[in-house]
PDB file of N, CA and C in Angstrom:
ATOM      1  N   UNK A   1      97.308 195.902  18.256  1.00  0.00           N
ATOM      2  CA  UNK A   1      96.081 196.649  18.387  1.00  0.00           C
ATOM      3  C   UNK A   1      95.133 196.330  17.238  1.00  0.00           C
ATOM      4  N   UNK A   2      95.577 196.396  15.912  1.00  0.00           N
ATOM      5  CA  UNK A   2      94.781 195.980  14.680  1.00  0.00           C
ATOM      6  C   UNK A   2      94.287 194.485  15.406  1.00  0.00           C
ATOM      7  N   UNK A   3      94.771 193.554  15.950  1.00  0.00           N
ATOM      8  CA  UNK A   3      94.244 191.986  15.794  1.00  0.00           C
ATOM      9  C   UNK A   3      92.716 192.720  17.049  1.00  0.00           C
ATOM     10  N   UNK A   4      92.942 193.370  17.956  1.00  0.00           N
ATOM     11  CA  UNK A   4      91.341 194.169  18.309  1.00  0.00           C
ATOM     12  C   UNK A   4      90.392 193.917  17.425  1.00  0.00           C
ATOM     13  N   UNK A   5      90.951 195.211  17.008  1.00  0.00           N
ATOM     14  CA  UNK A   5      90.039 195.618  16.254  1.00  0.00           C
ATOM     15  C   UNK A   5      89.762 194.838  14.972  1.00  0.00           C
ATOM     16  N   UNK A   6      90.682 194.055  14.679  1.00  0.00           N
ATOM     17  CA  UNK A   6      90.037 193.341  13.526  1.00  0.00           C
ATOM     18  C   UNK A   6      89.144 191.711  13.943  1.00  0.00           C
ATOM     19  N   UNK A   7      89.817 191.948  15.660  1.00  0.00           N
ATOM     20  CA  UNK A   7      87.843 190.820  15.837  1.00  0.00           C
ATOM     21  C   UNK A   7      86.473 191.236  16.324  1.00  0.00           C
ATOM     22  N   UNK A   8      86.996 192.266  16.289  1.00  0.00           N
ATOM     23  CA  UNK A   8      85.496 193.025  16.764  1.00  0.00           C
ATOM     24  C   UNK A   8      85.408 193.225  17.457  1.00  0.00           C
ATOM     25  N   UNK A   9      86.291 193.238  19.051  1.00  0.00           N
ATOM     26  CA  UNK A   9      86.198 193.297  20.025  1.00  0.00           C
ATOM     27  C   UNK A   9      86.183 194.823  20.248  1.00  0.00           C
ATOM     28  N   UNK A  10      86.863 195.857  19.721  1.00  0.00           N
ATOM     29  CA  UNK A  10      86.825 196.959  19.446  1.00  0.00           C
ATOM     30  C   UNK A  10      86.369 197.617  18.487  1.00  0.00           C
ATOM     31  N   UNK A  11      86.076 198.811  18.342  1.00  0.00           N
ATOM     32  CA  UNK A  11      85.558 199.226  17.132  1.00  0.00           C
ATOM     33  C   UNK A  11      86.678 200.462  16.337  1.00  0.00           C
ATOM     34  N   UNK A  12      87.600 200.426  17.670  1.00  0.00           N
ATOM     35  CA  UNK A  12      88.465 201.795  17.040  1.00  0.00           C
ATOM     36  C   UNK A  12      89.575 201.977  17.622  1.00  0.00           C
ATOM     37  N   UNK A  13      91.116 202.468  17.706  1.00  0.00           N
ATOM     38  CA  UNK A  13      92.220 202.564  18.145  1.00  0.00           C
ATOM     39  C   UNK A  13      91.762 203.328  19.522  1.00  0.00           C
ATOM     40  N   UNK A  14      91.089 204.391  19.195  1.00  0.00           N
ATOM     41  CA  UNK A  14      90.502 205.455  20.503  1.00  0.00           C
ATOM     42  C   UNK A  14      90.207 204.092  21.582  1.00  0.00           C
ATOM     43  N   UNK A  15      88.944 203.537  20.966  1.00  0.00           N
ATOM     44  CA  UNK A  15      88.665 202.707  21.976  1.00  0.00           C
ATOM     45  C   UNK A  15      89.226 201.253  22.597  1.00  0.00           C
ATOM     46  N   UNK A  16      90.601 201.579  22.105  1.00  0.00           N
ATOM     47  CA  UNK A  16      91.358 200.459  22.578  1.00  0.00           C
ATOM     48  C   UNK A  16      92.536 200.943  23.367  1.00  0.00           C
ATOM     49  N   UNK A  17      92.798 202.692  23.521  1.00  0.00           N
ATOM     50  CA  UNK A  17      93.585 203.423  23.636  1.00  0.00           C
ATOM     51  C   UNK A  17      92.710 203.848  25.510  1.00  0.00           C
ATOM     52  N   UNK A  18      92.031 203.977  25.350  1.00  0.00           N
ATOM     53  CA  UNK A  18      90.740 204.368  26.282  1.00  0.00           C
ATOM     54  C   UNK A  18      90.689 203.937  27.153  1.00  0.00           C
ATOM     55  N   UNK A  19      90.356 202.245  27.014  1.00  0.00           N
ATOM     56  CA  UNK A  19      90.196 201.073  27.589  1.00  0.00           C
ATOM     57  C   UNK A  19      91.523 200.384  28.277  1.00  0.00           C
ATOM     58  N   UNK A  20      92.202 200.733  28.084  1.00  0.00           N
ATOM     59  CA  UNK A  20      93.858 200.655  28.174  1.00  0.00           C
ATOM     60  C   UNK A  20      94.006 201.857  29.135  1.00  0.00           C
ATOM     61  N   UNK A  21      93.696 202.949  29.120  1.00  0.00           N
ATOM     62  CA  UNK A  21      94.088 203.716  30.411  1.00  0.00           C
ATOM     63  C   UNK A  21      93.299 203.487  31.688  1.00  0.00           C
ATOM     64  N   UNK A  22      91.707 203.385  31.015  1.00  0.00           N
ATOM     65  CA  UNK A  22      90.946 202.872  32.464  1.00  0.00           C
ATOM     66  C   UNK A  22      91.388 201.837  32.849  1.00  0.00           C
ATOM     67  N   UNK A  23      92.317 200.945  32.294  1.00  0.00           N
ATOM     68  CA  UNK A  23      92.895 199.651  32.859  1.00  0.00           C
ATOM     69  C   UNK A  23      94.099 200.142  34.079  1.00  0.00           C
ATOM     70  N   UNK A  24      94.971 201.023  32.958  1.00  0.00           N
ATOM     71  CA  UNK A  24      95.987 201.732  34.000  1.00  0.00           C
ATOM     72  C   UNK A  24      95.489 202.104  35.058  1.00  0.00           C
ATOM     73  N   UNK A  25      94.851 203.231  35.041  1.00  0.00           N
ATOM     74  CA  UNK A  25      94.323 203.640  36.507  1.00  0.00           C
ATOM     75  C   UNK A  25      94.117 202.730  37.414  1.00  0.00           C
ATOM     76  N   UNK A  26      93.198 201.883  36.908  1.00  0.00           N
ATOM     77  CA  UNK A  26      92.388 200.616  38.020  1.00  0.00           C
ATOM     78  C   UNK A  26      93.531 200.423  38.458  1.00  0.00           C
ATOM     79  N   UNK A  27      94.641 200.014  37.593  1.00  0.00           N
ATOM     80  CA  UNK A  27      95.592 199.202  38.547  1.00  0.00           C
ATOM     81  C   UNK A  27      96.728 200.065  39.229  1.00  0.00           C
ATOM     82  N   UNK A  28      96.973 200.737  39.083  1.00  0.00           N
ATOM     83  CA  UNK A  28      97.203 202.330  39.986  1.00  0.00           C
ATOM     84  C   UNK A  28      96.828 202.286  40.951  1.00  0.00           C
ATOM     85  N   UNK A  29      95.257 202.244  40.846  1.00  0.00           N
ATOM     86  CA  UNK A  29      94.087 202.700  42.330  1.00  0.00           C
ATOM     87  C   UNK A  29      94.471 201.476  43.704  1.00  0.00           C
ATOM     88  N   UNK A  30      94.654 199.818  42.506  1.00  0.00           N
ATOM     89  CA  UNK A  30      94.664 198.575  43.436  1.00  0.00           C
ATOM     90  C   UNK A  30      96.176 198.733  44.183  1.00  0.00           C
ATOM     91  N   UNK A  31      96.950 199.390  43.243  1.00  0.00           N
ATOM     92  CA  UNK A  31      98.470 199.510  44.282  1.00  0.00           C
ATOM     93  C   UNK A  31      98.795 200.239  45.341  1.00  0.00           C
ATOM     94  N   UNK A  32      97.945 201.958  44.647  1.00  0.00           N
ATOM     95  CA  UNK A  32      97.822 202.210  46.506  1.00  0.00           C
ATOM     96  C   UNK A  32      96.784 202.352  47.410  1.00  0.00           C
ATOM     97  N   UNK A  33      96.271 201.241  47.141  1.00  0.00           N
ATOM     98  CA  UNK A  33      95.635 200.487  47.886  1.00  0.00           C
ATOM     99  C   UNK A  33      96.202 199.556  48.966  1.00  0.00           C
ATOM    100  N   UNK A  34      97.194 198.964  48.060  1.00  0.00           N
ATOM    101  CA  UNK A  34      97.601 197.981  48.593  1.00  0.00           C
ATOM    102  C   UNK A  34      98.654 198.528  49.347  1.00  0.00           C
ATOM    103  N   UNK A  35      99.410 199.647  49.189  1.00  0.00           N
ATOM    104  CA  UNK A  35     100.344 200.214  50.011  1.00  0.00           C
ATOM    105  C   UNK A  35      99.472 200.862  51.212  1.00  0.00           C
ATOM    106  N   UNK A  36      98.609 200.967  51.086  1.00  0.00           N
ATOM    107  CA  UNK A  36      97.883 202.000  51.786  1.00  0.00           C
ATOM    108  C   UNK A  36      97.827 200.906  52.962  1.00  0.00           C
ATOM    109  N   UNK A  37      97.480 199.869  52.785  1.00  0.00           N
ATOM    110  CA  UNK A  37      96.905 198.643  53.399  1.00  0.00           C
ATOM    111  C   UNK A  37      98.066 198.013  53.880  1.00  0.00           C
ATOM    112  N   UNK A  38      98.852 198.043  53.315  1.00  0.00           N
ATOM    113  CA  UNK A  38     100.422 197.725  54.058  1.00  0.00           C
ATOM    114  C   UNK A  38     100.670 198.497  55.212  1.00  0.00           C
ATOM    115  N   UNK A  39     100.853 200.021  54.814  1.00  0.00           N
ATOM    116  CA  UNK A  39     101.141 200.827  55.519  1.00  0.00           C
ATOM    117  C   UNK A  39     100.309 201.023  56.983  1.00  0.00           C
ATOM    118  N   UNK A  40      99.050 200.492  57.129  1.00  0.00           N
ATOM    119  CA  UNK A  40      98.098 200.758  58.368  1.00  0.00           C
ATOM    120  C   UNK A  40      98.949 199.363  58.943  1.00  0.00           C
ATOM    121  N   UNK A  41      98.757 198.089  58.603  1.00  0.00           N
ATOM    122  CA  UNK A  41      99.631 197.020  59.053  1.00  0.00           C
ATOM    123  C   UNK A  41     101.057 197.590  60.106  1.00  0.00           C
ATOM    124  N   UNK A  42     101.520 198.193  59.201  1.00  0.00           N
ATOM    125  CA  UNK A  42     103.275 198.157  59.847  1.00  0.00           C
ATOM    126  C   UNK A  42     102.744 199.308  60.992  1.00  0.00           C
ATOM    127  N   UNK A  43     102.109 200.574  60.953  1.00  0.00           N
ATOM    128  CA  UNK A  43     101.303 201.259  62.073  1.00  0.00           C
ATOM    129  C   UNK A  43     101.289 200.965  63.197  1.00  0.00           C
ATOM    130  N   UNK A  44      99.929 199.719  62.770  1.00  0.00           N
ATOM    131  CA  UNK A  44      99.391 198.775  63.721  1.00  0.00           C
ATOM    132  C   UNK A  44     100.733 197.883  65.003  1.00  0.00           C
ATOM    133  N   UNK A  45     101.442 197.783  63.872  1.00  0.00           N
ATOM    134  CA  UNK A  45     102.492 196.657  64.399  1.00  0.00           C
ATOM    135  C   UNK A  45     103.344 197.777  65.027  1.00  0.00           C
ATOM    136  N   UNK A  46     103.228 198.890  65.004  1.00  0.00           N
ATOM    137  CA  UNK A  46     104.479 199.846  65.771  1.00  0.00           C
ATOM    138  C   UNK A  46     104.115 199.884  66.647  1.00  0.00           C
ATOM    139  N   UNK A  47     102.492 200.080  66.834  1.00  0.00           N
ATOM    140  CA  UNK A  47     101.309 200.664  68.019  1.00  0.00           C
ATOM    141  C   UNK A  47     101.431 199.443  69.214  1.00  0.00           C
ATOM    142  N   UNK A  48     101.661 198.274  68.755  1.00  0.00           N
ATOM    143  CA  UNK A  48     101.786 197.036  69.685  1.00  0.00           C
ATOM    144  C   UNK A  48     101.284 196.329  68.944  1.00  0.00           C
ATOM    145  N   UNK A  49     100.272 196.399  67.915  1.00  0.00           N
ATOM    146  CA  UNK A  49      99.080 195.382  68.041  1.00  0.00           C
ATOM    147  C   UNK A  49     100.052 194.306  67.041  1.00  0.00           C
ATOM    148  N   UNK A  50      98.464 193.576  66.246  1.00  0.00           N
ATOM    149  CA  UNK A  50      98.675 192.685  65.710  1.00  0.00           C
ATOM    150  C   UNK A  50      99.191 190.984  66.264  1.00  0.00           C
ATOM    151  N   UNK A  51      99.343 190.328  65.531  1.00  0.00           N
ATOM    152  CA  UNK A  51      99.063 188.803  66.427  1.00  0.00           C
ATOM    153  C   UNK A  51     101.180 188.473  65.724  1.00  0.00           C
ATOM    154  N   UNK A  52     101.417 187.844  67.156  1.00  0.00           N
ATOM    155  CA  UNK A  52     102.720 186.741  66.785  1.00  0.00           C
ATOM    156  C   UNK A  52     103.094 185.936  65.968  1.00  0.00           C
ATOM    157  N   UNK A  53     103.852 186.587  64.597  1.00  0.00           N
ATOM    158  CA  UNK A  53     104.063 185.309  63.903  1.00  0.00           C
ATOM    159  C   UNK A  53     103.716 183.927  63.768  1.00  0.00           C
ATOM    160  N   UNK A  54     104.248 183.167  64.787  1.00  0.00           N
ATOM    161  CA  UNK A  54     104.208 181.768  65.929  1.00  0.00           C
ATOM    162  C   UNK A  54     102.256 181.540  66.064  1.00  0.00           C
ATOM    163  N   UNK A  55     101.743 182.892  66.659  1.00  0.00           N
ATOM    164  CA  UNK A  55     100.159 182.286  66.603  1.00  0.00           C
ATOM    165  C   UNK A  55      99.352 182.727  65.466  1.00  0.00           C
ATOM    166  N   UNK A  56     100.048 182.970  64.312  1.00  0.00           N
ATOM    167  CA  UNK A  56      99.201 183.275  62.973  1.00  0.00           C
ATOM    168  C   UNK A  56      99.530 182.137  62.799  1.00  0.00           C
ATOM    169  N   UNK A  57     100.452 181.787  62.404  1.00  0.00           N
ATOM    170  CA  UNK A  57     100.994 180.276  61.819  1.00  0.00           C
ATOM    171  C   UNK A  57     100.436 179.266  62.371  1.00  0.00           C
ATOM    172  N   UNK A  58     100.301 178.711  63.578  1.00  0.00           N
ATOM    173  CA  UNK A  58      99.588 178.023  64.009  1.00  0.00           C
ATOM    174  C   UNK A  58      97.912 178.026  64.187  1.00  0.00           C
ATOM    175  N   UNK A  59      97.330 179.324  63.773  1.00  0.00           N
ATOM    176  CA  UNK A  59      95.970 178.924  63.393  1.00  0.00           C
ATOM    177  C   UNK A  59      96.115 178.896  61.850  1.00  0.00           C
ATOM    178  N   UNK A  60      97.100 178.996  61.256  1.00  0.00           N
ATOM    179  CA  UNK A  60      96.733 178.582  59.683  1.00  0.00           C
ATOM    180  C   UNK A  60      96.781 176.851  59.883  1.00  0.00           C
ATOM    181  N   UNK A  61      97.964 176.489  60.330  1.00  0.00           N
ATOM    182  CA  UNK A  61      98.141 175.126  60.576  1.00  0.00           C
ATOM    183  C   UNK A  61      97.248 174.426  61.388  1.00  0.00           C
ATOM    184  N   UNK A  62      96.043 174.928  62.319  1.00  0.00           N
ATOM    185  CA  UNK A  62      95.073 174.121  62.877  1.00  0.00           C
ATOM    186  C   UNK A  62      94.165 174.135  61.518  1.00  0.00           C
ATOM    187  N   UNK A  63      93.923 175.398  60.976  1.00  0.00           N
ATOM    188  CA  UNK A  63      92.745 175.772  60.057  1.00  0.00           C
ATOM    189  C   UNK A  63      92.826 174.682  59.025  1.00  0.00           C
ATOM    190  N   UNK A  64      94.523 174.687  58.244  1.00  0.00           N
ATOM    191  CA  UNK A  64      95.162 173.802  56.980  1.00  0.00           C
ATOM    192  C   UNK A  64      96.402 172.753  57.509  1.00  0.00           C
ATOM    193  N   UNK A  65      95.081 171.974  58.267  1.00  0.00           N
ATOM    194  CA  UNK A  65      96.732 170.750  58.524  1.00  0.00           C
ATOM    195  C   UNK A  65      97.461 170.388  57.403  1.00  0.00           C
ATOM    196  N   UNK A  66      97.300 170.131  56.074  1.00  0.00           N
ATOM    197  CA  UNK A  66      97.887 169.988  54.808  1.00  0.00           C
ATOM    198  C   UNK A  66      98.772 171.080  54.744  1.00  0.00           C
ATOM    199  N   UNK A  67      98.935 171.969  55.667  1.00  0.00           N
ATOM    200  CA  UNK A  67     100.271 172.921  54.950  1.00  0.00           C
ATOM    201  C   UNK A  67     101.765 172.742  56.095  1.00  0.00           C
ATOM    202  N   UNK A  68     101.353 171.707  56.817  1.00  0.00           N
ATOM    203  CA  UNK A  68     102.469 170.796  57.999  1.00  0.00           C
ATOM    204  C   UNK A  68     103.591 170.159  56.652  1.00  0.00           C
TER     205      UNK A  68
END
């Protein structure tokens, strides 16, 4: 924490203490997010929907012939 604050990038432990939780959160917020976003997926996929393994893959592979 001192190498912070001793380039200037900070001005104070608070504000390196601070900056460090709004970091936490953010990345908190992006996980359930991302569960959240999982979770409508597997939903979706109970409900019927969603596309066949077999024809995702094959429009990646028309899209990226390099991944043959």
């Amino acid at each position: 924490m001192l190498n912070l604050i001793e380039s200037g990038k900070y001005s104070s432990r608070a504000q390196v203490l601070r900056e460090s939780e709004e970091l936490r959160e953010w990345r908190e917020a992006q996980v359930m997010a991302f569960d959240a976003s999982i979770e409508r997926g597997l939903a979706e996929i109970k409900a019927g929907g969603g596309v066949p393994a077999e024809d995702a893959f094959e429009r990646l592979f028309q899209k990226y012939p390099d991944l043959r």
